[in-house]
Protein backbone atom coordinates (compact mmCIF):
# COMPACT_ATOMS: atom_id res chain seq x y z
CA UNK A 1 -33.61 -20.68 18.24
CA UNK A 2 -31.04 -18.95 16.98
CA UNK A 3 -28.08 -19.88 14.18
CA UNK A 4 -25.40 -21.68 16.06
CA UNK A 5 -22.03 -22.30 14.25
CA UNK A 6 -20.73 -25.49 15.55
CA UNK A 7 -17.05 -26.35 15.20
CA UNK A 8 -15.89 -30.08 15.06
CA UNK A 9 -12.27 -30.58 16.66
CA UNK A 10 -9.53 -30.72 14.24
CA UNK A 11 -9.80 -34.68 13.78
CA UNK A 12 -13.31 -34.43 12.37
CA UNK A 13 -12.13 -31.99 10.05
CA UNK A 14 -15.57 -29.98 8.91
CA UNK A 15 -17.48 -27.61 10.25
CA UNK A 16 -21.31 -27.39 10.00
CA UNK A 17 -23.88 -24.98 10.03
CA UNK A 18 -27.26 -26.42 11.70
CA UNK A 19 -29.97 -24.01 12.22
CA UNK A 20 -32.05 -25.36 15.54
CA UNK A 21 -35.30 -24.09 16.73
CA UNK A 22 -38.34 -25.13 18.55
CA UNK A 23 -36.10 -28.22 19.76
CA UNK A 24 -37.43 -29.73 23.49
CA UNK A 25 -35.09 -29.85 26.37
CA UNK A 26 -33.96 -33.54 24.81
CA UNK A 27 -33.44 -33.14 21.67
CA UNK A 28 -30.54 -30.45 22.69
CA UNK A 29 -28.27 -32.81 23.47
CA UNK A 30 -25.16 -31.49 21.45
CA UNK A 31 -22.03 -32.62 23.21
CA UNK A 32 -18.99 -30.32 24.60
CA UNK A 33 -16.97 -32.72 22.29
CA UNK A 34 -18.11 -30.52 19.50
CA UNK A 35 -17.07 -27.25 21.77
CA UNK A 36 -20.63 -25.85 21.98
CA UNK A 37 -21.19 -22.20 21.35
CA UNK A 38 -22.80 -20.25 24.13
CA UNK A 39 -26.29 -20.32 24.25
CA UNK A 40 -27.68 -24.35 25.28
CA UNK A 41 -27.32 -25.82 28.23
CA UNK A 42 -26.01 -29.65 28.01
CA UNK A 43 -27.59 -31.14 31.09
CA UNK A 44 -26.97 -34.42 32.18
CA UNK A 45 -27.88 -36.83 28.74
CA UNK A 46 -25.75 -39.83 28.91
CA UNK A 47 -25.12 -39.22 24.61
CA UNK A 48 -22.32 -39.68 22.83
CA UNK A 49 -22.38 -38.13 19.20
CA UNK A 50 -19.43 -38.54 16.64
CA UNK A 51 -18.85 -37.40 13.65
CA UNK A 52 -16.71 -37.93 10.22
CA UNK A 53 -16.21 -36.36 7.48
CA UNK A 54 -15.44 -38.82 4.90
CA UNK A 55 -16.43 -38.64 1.19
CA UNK A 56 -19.07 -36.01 2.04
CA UNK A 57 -20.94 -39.16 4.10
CA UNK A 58 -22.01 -37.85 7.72
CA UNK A 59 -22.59 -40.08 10.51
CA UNK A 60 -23.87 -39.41 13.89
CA UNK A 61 -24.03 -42.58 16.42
CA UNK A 62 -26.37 -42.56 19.84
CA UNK A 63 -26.15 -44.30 22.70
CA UNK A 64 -29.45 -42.48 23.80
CA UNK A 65 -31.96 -44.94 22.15
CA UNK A 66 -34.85 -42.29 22.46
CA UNK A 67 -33.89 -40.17 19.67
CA UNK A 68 -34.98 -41.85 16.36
CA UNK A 69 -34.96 -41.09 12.63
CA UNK A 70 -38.03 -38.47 13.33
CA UNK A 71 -35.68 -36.15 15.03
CA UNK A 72 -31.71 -37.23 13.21
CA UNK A 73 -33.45 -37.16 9.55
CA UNK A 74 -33.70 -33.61 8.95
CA UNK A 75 -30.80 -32.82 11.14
CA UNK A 76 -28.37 -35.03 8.83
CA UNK A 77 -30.86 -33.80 5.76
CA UNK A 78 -29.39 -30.18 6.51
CA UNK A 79 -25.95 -31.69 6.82
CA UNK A 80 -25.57 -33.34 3.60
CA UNK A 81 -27.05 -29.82 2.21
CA UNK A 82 -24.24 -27.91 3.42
CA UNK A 83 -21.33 -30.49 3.04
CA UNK A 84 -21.01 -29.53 -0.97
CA UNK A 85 -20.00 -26.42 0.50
CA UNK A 86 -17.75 -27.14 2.57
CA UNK A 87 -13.92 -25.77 2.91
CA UNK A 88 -11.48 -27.11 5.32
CA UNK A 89 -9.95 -24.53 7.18
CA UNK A 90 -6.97 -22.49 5.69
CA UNK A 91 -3.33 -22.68 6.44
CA UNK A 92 -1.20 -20.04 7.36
CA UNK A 93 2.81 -20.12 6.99
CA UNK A 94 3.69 -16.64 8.13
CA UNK A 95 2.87 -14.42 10.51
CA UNK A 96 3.81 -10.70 9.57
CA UNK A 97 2.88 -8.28 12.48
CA UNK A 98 3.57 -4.78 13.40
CA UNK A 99 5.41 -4.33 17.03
CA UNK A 100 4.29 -1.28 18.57
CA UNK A 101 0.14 -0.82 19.17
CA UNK A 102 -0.02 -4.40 17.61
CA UNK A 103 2.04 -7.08 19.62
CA UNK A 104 2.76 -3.95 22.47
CA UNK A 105 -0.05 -2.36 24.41
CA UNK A 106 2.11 0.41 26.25
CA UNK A 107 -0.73 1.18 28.13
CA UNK A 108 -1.58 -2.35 29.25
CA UNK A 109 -0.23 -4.80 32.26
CA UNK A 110 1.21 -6.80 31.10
CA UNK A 111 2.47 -5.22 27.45
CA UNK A 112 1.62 -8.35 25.83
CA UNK A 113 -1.37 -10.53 25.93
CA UNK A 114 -0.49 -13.81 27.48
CA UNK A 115 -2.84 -15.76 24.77
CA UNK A 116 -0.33 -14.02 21.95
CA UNK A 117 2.63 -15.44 23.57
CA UNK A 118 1.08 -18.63 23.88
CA UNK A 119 -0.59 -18.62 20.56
CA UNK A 120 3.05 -17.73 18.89
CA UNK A 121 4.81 -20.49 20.77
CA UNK A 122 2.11 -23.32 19.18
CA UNK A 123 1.94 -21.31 15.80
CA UNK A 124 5.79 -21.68 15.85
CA UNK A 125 6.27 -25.13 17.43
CA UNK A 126 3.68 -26.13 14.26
CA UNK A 127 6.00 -25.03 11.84
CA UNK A 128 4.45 -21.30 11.11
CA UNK A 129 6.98 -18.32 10.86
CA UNK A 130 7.00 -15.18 12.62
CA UNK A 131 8.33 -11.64 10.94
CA UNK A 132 8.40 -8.27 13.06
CA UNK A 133 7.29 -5.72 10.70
CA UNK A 134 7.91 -2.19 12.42
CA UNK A 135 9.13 1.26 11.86
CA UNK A 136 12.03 0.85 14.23
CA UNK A 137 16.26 0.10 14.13
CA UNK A 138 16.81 -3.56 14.39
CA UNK A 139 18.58 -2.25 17.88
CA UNK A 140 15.63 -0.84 18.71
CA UNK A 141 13.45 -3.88 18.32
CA UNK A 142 15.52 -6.13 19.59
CA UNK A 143 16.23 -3.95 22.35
CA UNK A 144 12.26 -3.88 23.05
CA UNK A 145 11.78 -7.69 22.09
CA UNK A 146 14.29 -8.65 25.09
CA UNK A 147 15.23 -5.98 27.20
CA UNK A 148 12.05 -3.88 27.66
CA UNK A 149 8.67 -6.32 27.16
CA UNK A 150 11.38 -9.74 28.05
CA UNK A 151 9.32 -11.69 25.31
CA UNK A 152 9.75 -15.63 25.78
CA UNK A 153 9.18 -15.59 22.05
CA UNK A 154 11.21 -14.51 18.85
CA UNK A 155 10.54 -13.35 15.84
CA UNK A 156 12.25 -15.83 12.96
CA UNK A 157 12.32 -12.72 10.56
CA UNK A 158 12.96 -8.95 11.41
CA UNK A 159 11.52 -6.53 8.92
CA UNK A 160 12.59 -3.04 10.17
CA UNK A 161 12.20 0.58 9.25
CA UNK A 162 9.48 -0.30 7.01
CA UNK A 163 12.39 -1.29 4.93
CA UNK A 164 15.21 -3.81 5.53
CA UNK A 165 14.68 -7.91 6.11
CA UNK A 166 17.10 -9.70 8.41
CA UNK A 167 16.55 -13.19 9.55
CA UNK A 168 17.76 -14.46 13.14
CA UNK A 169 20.65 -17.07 13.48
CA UNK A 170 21.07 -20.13 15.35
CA UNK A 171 23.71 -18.06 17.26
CA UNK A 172 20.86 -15.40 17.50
CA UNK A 173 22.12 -12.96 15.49
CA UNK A 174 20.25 -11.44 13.08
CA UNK A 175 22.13 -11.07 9.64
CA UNK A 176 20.94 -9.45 6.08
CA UNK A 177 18.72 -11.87 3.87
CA UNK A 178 19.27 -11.63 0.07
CA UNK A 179 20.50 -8.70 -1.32
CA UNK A 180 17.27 -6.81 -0.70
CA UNK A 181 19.28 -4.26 1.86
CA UNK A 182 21.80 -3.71 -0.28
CA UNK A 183 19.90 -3.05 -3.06
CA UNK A 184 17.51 -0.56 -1.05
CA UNK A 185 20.28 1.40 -0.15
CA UNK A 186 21.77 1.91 -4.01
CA UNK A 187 17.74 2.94 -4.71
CA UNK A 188 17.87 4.87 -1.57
CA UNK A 189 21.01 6.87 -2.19
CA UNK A 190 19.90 7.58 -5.90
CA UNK A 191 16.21 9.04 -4.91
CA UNK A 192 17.86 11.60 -2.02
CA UNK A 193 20.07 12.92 -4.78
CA UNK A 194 16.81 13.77 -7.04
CA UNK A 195 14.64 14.55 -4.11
CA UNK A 196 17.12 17.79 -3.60
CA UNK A 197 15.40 20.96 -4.74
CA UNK A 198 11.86 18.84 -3.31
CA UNK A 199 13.08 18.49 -0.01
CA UNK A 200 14.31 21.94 0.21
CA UNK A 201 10.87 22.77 -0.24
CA UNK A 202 9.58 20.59 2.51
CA UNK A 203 11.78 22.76 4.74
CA UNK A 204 10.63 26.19 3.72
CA UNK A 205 7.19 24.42 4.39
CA UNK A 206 7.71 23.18 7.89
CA UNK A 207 8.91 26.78 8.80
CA UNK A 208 5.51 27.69 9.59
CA UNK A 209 5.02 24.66 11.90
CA UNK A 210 5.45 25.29 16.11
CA UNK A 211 7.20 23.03 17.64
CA UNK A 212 8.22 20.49 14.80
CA UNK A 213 11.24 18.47 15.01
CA UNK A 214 13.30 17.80 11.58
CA UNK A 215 15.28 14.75 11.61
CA UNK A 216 18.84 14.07 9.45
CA UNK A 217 21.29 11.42 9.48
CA UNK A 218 24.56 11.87 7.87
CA UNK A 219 23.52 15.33 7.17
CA UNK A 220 20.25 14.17 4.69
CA UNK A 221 17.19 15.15 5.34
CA UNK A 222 15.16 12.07 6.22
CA UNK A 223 12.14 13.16 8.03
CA UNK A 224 10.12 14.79 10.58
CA UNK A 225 8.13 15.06 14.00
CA UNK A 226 5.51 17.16 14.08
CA UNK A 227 3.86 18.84 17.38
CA UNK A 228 0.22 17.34 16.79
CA UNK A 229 -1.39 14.81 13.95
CA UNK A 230 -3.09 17.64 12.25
CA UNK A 231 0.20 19.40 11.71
CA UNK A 232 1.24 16.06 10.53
CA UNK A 233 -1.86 15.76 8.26
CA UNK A 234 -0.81 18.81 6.31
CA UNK A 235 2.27 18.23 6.41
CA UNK A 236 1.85 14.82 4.26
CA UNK A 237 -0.92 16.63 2.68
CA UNK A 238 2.28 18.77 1.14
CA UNK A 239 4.18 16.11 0.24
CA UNK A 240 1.74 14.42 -1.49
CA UNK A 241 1.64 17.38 -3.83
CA UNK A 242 4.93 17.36 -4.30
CA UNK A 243 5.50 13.46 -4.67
CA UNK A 244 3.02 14.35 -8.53
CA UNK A 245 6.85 16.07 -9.29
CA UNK A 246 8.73 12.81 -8.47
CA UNK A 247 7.02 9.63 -8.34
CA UNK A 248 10.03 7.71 -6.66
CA UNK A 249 9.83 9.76 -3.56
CA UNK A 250 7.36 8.68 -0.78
CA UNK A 251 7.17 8.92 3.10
CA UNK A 252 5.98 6.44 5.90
CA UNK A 253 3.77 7.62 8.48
CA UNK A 254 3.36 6.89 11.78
CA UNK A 255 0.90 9.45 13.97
CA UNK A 256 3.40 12.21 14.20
CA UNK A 257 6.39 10.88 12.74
CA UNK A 258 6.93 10.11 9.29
CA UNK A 259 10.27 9.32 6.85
CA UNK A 260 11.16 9.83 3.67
CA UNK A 261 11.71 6.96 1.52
CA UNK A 262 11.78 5.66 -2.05
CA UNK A 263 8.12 4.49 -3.28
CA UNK A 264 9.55 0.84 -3.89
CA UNK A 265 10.14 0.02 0.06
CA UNK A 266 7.52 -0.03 2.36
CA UNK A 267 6.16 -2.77 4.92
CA UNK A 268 3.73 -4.78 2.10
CA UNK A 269 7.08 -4.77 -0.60
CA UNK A 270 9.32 -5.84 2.36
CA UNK A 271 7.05 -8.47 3.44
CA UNK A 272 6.20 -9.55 -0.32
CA UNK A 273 10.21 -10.27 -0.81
CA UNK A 274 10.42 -12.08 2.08
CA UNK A 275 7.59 -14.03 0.78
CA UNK A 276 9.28 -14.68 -2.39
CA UNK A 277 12.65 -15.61 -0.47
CA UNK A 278 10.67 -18.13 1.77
CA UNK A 279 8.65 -19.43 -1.33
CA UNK A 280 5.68 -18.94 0.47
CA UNK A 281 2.15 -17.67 -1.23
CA UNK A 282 0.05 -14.71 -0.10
CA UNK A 283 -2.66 -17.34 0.37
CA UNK A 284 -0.57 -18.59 3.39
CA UNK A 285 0.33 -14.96 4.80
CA UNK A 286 -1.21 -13.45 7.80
CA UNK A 287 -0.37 -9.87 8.42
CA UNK A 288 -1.72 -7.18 11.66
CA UNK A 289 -0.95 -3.57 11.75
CA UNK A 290 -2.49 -0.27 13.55
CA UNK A 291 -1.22 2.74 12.21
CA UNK A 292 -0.37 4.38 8.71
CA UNK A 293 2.72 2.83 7.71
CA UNK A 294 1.16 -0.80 8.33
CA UNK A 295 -1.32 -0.01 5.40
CA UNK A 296 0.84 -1.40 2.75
CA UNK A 297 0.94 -4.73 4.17
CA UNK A 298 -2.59 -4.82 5.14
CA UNK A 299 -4.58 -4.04 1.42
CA UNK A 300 -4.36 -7.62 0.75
CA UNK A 301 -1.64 -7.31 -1.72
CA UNK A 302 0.85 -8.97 0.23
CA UNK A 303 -1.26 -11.01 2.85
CA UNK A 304 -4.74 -13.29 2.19
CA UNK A 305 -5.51 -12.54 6.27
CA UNK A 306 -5.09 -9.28 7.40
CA UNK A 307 -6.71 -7.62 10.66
CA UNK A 308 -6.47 -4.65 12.80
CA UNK A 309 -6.78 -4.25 16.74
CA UNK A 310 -9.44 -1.79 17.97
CA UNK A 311 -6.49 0.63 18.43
CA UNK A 312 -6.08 1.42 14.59
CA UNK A 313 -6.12 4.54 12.95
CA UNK A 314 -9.19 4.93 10.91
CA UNK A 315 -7.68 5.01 7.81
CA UNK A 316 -6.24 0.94 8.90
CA UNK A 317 -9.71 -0.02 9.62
CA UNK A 318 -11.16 1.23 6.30
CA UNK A 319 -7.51 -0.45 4.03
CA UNK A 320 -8.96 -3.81 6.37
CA UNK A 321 -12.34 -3.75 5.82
CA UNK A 322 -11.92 -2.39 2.20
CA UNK A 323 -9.62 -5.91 2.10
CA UNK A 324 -12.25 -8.67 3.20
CA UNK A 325 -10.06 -8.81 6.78
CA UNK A 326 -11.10 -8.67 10.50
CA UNK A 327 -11.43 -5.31 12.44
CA UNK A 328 -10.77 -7.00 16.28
CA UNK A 329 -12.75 -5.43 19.08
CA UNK A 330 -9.78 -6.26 21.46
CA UNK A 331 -6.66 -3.69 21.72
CA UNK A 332 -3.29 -4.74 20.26
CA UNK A 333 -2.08 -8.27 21.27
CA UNK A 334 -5.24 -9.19 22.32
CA UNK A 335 -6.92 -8.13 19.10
CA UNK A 336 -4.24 -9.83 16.97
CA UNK A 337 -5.38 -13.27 19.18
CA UNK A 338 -8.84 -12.87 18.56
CA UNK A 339 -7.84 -12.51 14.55
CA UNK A 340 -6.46 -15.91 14.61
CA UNK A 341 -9.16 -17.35 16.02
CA UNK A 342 -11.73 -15.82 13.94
CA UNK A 343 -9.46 -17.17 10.82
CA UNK A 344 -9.20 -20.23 12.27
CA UNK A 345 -5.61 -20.54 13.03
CA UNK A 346 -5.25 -20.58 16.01
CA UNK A 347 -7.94 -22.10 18.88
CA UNK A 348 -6.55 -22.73 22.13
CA UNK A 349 -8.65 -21.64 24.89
CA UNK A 350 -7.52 -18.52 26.46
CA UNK A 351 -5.28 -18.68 29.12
């Protein structure tokens, strides 16, 4: 028979890898208490089997008294083989994830999984700490957190615009954490005023563009929409040339958006100073994104766990992959449940 991977609940605390073949009807006799993987069918044995992990020593108790040493000696053989290897399971203390294409299917009913609601309800209720990480206004994702998708969930932490941390109230306001956002505008204000003469040039280059939208606020030039993503693709094609010019300038991406911004702030630095704030290690930090701008929170510099829904751009597959994460088969929320469960941190049955 095949490999099975057989998952002890949470008080037995181990997980064991038992490779079973040529095994009669009998002898497969391994109990739903272990949460079987697909593939055997129980039947009716009247068989209890426990198991501890204590001080590497494994012990399986029958009440069946036809299966003897012959049969449980190479079983528990195997077992004490694999038990040096053993790692208990690891622990997560944030949750970093992107909003739109990640927690949001737009194109689903409902928007959000039900299993991601319930998972971030337990993960929470445990102690574990949710941050928003997403390209929009705080108004804007708060406006689509309880207005527009009516989450029964909040996010602890806000990270928004790829760039500023806020953290929510007991009121339920958010408010500024640190002096992050202060300092990100000071290092925003002072890269505009050098970016000048190269942003004048990524006007005379959008000129040949149809259709292109160029965005300002206050009168600077922050950014641009583009018609379709391979007028987008030359367009940061451009401004990667030009960033060789000045290093502090960059741009965040997302399909046929993307904003200028100063090569300190992205997504991964935001949620690496909230990290610091929060004391908590990148060993403990799970992070899920889809599109471009997620990228810099999902190389693994920021987060151990990172994953992508079946929705990402390539380029957030390969930056996963390329990071030892998970590439989910399921789109947004639904892929972002099945990452926790393929880490381990969250099991619940689906709902």
């Amino acid at each position: 028979m095949r490999e099975l991977f057989l998952e002890l609940l949470h008080d037995l605390e181990v997980t064991l890898l038992l490779r079973l073949r040529d095994f009669t009807p009998e002898e497969k006799f391994l109990l739903r208490l272990l949460r079987l993987v697909d593939g055997l069918q129980l039947g009716d044995l009247r068989l209890l089997c426990l198991g501890q992990f204590r001080r590497r020593r494994l012990f399986f108790e029958t009440l069946h008294g036809e299966f003897v040493g012959a049969f449980h000696g190479p079983i528990i053989a195997r077992c004490f083989r694999n038990a040096s290897s053993y790692r208990p399971p690891p622990v997560i203390q944030l949750i970093s994830t992107d909003f739109d294409g990640t927690i949001v299917n737009h194109d689903a009913k409902p928007a959000v999984a039900p299993e991601m609601i319930a998972a971030l309800l337990e993960l929470r209720a445990a102690g574990v700490k949710w941050a928003v990480n997403t390209g929009r206004t705080l108004g804007h994702m708060d406006d689509g957190l309880v207005r527009e998708f009516a989450l029964p969930v909040q996010p602890d932490y806000a990270i928004v615009e790829e760039r500023d941390i806020y953290h929510r109230e007991n009121d339920g306001r958010w408010k500024p954490m640190g002096g992050w956002n202060a300092q990100g505008i000071r290092d925003h204000d002072e890269m505009f005023r050098l970016a000048g003469p190269l942003l004048a040039e990524v006007l005379a280059f959008l000129e040949r563009f149809q259709g292109v939208q160029t965005l300002f606020d206050q009168g600077r030039f922050i950014g641009a929409v583009t018609a379709t993503n391979e007028d987008m693709d030359r367009l940061c094609h451009f401004l990667d040339k030009l960033r060789a010019g000045l290093p502090v300038f960059s741009y965040q991406r997302n399909t046929i958006y993307v904003r200028f911004c100063h090569e300190a702030y992205s997504k991964g630095t935001a949620l690496g100073e909230l990290a610091r704030m929060l004391a908590i290690p990148r060993d403990a930090i799970f992070a899920a994104g889809d599109h471009h701008n997620d990228i810099p929170m999902l190389d693994g510099s920021f987060a151990r766990w990172v994953a992508c829904p079946s929705n990402s751009c390539e380029e957030v597959k390969l930056t996963v992959r390329t990071a030892g994460g998970y590439l989910a088969r399921g789109a947004a929320s639904e892929g972002v449940v099945e990452a926790l469960r393929h880490f381990g941190f969250w099991s619940a049955v689906a709902v």
